[in-house]
N, C-alpha and C. Protein backbone atom coordinates (compact mmCIF):
# COMPACT_ATOMS: atom_id res chain seq x y z
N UNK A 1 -68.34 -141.22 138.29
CA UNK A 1 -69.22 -140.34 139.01
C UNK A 1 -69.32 -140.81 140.46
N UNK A 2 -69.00 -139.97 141.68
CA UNK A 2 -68.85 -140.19 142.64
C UNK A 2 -70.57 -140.18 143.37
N UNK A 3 -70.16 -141.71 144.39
CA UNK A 3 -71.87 -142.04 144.69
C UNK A 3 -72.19 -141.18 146.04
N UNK A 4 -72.99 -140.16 145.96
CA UNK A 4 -72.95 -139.22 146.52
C UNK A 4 -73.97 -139.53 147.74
N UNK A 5 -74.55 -141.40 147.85
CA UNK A 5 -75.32 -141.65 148.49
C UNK A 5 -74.16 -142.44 149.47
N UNK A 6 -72.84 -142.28 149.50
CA UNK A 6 -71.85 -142.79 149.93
C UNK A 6 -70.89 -141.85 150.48
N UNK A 7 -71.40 -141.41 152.29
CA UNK A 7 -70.43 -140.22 152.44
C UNK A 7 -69.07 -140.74 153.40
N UNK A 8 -69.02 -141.98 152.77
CA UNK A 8 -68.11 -142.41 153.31
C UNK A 8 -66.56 -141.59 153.21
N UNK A 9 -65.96 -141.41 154.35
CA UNK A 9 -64.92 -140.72 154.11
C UNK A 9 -63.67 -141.45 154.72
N UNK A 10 -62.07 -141.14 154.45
CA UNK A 10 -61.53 -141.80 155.25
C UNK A 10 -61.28 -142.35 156.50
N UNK A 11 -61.08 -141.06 157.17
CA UNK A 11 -61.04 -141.34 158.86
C UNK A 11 -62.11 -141.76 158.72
N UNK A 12 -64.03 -142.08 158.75
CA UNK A 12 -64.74 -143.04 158.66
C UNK A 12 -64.09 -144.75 158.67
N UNK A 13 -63.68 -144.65 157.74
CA UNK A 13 -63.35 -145.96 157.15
C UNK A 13 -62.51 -146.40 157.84
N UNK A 14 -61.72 -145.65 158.24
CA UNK A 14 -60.50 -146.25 158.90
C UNK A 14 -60.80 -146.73 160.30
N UNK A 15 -61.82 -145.69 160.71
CA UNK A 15 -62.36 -145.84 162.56
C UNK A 15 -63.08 -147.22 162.14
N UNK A 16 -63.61 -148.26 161.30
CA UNK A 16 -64.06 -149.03 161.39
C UNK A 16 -63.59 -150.48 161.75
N UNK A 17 -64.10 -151.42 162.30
CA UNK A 17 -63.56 -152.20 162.89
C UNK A 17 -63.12 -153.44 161.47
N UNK A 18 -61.67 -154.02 162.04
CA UNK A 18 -61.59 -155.20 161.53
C UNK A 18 -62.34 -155.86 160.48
N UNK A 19 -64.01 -156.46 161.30
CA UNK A 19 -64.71 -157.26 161.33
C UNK A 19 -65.57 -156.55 159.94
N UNK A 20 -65.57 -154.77 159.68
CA UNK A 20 -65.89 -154.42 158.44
C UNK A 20 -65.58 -154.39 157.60
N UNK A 21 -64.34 -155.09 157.20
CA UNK A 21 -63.48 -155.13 156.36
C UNK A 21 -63.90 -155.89 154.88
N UNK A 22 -63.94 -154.30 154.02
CA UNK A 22 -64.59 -154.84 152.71
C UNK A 22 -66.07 -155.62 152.61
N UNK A 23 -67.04 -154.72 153.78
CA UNK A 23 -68.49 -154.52 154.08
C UNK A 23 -68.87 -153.62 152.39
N UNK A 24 -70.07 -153.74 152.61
CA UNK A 24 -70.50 -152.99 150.93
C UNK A 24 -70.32 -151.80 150.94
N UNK A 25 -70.05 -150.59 152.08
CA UNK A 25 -69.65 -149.02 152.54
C UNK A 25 -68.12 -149.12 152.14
N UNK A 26 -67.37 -150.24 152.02
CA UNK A 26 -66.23 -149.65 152.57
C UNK A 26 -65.54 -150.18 150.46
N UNK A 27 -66.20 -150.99 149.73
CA UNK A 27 -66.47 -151.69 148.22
C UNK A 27 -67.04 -150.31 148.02
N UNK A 28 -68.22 -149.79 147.93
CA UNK A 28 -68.48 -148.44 147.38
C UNK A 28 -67.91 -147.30 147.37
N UNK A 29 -66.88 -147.25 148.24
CA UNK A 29 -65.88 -146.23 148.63
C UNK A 29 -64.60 -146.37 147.53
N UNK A 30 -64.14 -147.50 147.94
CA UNK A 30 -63.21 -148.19 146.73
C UNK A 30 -63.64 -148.43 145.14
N UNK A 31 -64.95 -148.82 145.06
CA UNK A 31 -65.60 -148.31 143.73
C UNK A 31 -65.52 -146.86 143.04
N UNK A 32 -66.05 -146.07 143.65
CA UNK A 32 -66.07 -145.00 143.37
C UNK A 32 -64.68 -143.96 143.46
N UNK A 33 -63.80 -144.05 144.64
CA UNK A 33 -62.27 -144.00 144.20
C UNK A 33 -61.74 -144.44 142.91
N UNK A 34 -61.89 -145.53 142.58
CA UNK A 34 -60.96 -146.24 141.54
C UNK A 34 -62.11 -145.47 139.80
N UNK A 35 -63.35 -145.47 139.85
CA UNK A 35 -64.12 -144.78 138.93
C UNK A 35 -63.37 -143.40 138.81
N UNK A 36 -63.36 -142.64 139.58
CA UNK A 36 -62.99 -141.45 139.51
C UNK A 36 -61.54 -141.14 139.32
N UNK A 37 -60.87 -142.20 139.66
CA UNK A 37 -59.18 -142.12 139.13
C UNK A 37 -59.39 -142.65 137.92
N UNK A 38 -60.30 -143.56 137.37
CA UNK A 38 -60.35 -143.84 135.81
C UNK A 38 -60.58 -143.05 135.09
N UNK A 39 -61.92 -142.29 135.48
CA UNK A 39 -62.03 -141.01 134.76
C UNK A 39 -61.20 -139.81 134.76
N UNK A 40 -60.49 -139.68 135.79
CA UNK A 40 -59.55 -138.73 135.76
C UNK A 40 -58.09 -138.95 135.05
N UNK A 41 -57.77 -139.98 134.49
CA UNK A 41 -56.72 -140.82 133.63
C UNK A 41 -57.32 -140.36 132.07
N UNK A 42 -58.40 -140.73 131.98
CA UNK A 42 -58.74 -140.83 130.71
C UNK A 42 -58.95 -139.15 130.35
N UNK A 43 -59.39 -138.38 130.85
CA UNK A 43 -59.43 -136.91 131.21
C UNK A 43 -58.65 -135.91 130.45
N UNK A 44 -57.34 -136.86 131.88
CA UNK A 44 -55.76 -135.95 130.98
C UNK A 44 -55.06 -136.87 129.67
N UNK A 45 -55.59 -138.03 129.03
CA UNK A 45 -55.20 -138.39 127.86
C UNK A 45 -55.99 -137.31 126.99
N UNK A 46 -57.28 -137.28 127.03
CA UNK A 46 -57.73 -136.53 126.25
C UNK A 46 -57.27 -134.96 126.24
N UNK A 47 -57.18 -134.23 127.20
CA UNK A 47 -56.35 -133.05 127.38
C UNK A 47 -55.21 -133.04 126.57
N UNK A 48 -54.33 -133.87 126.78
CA UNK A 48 -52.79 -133.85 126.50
C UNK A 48 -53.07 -134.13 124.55
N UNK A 49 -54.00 -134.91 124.43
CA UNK A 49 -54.11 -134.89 123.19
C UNK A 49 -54.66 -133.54 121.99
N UNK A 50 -55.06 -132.64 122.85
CA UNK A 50 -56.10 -132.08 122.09
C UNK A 50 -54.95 -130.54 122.29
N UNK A 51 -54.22 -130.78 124.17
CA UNK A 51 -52.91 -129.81 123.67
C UNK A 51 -52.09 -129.83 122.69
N UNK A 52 -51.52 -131.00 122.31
CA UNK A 52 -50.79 -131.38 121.29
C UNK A 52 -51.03 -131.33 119.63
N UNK A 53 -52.83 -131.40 119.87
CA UNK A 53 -52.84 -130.98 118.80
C UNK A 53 -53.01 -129.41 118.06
N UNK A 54 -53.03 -128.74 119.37
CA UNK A 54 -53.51 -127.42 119.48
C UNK A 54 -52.00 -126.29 119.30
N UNK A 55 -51.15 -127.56 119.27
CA UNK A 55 -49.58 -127.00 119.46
C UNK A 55 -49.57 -125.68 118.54
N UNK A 56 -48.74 -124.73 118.66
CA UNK A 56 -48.54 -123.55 117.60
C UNK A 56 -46.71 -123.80 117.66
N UNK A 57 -46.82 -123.63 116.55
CA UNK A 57 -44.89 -124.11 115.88
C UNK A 57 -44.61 -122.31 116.03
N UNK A 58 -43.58 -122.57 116.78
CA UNK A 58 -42.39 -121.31 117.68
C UNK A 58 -42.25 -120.75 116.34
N UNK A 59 -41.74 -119.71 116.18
CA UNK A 59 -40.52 -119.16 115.15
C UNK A 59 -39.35 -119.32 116.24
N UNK A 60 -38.76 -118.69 116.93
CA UNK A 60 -38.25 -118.74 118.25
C UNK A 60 -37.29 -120.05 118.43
N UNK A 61 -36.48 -120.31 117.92
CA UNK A 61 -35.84 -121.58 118.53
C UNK A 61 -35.96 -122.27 119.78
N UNK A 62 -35.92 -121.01 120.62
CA UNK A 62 -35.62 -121.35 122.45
C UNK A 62 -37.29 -121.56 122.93
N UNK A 63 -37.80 -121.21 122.23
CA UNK A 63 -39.44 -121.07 122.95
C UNK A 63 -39.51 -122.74 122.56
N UNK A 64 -39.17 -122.71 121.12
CA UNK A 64 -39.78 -123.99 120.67
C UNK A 64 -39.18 -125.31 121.11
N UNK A 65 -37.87 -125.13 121.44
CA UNK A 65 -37.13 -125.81 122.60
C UNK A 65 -38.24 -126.33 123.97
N UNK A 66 -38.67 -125.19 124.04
CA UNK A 66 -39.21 -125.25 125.71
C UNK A 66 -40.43 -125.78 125.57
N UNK A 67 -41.19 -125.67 124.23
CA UNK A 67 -42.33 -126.57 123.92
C UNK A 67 -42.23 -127.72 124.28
N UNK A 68 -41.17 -128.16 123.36
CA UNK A 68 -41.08 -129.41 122.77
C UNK A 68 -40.67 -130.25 124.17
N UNK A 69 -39.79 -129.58 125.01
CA UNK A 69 -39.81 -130.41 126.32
C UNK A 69 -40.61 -130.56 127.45
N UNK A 70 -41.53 -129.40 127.36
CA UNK A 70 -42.62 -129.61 128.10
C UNK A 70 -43.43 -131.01 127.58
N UNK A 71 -43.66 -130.66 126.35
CA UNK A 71 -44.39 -132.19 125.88
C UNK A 71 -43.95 -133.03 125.82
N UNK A 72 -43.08 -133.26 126.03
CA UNK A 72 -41.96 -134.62 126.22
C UNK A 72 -42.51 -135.06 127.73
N UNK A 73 -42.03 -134.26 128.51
CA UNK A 73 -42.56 -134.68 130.17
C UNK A 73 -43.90 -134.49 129.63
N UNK A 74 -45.08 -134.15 129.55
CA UNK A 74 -46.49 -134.22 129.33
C UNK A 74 -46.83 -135.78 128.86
N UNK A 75 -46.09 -136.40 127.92
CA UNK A 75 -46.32 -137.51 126.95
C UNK A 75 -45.74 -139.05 128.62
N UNK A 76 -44.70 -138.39 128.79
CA UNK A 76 -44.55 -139.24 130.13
C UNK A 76 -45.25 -139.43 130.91
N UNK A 77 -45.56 -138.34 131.54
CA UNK A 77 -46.63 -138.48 132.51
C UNK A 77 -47.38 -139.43 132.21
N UNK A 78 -48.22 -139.09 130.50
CA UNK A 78 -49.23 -139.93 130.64
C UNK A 78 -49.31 -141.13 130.28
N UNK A 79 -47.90 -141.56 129.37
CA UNK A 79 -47.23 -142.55 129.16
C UNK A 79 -47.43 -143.60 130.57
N UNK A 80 -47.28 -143.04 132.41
CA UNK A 80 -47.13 -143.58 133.19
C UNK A 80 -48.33 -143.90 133.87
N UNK A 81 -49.49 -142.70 133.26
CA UNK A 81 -51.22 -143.17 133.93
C UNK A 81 -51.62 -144.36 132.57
N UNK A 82 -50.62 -143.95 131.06
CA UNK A 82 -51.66 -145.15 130.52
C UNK A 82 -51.56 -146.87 130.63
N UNK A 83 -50.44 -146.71 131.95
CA UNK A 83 -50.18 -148.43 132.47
C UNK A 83 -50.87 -148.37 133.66
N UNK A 84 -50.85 -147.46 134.56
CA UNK A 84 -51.92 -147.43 135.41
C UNK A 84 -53.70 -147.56 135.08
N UNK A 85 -54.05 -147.32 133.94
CA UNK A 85 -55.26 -147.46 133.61
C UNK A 85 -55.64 -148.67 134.02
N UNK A 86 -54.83 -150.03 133.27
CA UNK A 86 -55.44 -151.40 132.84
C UNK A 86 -55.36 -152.13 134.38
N UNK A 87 -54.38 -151.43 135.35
CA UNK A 87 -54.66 -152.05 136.54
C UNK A 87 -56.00 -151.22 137.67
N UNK A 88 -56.10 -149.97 137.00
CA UNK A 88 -57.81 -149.71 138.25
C UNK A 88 -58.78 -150.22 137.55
N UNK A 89 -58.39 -150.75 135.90
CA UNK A 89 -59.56 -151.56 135.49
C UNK A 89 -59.98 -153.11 135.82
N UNK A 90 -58.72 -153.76 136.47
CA UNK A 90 -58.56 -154.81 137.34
C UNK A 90 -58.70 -155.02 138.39
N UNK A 91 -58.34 -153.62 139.11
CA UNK A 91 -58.95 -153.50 140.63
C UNK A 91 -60.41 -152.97 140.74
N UNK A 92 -61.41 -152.97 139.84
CA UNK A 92 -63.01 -152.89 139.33
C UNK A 92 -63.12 -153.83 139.50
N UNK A 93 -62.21 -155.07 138.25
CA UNK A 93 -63.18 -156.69 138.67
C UNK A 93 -63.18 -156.94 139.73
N UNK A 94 -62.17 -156.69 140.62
CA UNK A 94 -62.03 -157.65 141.76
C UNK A 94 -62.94 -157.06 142.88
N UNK A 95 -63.10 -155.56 142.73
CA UNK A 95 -64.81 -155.29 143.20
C UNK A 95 -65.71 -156.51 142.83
N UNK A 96 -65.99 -156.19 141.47
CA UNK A 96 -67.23 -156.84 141.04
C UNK A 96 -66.93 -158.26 141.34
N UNK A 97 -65.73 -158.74 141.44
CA UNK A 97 -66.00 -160.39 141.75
C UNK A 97 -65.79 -160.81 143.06
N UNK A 98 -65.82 -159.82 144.12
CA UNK A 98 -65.97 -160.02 145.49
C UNK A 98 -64.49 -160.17 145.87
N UNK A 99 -63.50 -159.62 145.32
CA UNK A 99 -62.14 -160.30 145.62
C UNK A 99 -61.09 -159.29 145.98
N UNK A 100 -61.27 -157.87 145.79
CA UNK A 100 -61.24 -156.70 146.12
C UNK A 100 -61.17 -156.30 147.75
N UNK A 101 -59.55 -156.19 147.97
CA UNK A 101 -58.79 -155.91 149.18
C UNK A 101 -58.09 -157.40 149.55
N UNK A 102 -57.95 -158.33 148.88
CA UNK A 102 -57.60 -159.67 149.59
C UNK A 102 -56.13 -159.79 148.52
N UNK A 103 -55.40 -160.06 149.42
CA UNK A 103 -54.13 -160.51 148.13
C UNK A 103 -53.71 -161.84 147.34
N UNK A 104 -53.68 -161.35 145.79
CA UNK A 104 -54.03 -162.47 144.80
C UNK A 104 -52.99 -163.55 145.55
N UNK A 105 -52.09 -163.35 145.98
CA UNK A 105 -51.10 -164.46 146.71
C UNK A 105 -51.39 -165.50 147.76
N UNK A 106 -51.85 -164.82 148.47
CA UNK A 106 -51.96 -164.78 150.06
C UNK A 106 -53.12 -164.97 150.23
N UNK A 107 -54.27 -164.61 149.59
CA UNK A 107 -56.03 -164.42 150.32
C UNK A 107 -56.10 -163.79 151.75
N UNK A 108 -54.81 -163.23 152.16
CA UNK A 108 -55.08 -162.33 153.41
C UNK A 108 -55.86 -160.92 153.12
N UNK A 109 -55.81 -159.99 154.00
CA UNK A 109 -56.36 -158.65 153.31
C UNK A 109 -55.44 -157.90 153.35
N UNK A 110 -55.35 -156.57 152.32
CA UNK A 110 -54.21 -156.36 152.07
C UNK A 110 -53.98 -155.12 152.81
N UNK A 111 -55.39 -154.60 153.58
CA UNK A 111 -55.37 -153.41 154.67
C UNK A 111 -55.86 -152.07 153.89
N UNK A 112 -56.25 -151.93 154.97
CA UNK A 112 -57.29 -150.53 154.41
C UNK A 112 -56.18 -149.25 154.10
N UNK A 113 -55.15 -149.06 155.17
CA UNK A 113 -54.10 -147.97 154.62
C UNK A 113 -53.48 -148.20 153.28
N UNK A 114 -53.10 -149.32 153.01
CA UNK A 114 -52.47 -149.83 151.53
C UNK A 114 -53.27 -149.07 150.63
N UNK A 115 -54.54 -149.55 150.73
CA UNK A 115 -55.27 -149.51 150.02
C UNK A 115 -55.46 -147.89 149.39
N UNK A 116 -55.87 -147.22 150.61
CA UNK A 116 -56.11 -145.95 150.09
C UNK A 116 -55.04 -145.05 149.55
N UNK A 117 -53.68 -145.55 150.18
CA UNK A 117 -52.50 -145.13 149.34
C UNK A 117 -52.23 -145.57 148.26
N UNK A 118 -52.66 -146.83 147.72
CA UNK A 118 -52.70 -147.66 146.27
C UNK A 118 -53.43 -148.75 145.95
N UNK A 119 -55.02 -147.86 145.83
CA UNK A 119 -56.24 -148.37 145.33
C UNK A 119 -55.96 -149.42 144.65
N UNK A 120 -55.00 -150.25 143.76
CA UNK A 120 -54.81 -150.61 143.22
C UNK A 120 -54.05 -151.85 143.28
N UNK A 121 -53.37 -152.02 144.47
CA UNK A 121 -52.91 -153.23 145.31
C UNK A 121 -53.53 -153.91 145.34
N UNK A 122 -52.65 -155.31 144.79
CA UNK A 122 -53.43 -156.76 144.25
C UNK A 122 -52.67 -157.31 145.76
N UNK A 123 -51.63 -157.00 145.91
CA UNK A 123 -50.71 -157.81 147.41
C UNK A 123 -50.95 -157.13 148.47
N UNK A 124 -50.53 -158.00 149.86
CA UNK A 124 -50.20 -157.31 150.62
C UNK A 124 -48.55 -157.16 150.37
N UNK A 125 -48.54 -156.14 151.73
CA UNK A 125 -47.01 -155.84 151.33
C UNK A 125 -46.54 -156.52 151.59
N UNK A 126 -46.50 -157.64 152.54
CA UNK A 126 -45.47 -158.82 152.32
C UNK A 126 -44.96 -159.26 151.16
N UNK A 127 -46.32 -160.10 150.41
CA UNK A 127 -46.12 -160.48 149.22
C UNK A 127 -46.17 -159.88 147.99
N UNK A 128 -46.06 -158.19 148.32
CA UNK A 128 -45.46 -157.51 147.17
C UNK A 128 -44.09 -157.33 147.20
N UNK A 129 -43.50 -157.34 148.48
CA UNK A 129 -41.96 -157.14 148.55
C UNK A 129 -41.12 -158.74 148.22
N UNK A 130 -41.88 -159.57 148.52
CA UNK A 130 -41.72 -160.81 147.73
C UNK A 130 -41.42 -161.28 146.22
N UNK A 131 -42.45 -160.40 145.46
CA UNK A 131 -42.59 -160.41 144.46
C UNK A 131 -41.46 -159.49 143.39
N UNK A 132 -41.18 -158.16 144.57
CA UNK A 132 -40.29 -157.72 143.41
C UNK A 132 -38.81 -157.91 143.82
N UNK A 133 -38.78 -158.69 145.51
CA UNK A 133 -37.60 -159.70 144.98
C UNK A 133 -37.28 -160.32 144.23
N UNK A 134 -38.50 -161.20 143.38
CA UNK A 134 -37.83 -161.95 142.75
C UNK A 134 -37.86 -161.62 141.85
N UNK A 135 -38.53 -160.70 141.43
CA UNK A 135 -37.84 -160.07 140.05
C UNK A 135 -36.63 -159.32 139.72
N UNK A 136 -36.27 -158.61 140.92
CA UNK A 136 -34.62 -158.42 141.16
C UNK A 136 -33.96 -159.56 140.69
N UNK A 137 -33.92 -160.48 141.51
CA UNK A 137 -33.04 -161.75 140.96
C UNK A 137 -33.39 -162.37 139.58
N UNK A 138 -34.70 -162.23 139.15
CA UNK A 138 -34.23 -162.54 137.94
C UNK A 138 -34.57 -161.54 137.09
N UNK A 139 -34.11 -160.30 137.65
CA UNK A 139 -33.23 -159.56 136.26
C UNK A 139 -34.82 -158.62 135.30
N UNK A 140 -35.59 -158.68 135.91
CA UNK A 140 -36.81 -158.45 135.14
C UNK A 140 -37.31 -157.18 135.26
């Protein structure tokens, strides 16, 4: 539920200086972002589930074809928010434990644009492009 006592908006946030960086306006903003992408994850699991179960079996070969692949990509999709879940539930703690915008690597900050493009960034981009170097090299 979005904190509606928080009209913080981007260009806001962004016009703010340096020195506000991850002030309690700018944590409530990012709180309530990452709440509302949780709830909106959990949303379309429940949707996708209740389509699926709501399915009606084709007579139609070709229709039922076209079902069945729609729900195929449907099951992906959410196949790809239900690994995204466990990390906006990680980028919560690190709200709640004051650690939220700083990179687990580095303790630099990981920048307010990152951020709002991927609430969810534990690195900065240095030491995310670091990181999936080396998982290139080893193969992972």
């Amino acid at each position: 539920m979005p904190n509606t006592a928080n009209p913080l908006s981007e260009k806001v946030l962004l016009a703010m200086p340096d020195s506000s960086y991850m002030n309690a306006a700018q944590l409530g903003f990012f709180r309530d972002l990452l709440r509302k992408q949780r709830q909106d994850l959990i949303d379309n699991a429940s949707m996708t589930i209740d389509h699926l179960r709501d399915g009606e079996a084709e007579a139609d070969p070709n229709d039922r074809a076209t079902i069945e692949e729609e729900n195929a990509i449907e099951l992906r999709i959410r196949d790809r928010e239900r690994k995204l879940l466990p990390r906006v539930e990680a980028a919560l703690r690190r709200i709640d434990a004051g650690q939220y915008g700083y990179c687990e690597e580095t303790g630099d900050p990981i920048g307010l644009r990152r951020l709002l493009a991927r609430p969810t960034a534990s690195y900065s981009i240095e030491a995310q492009e670091r990181h999936e170097s080396r998982q290139r090299i080893q193969g992972k």
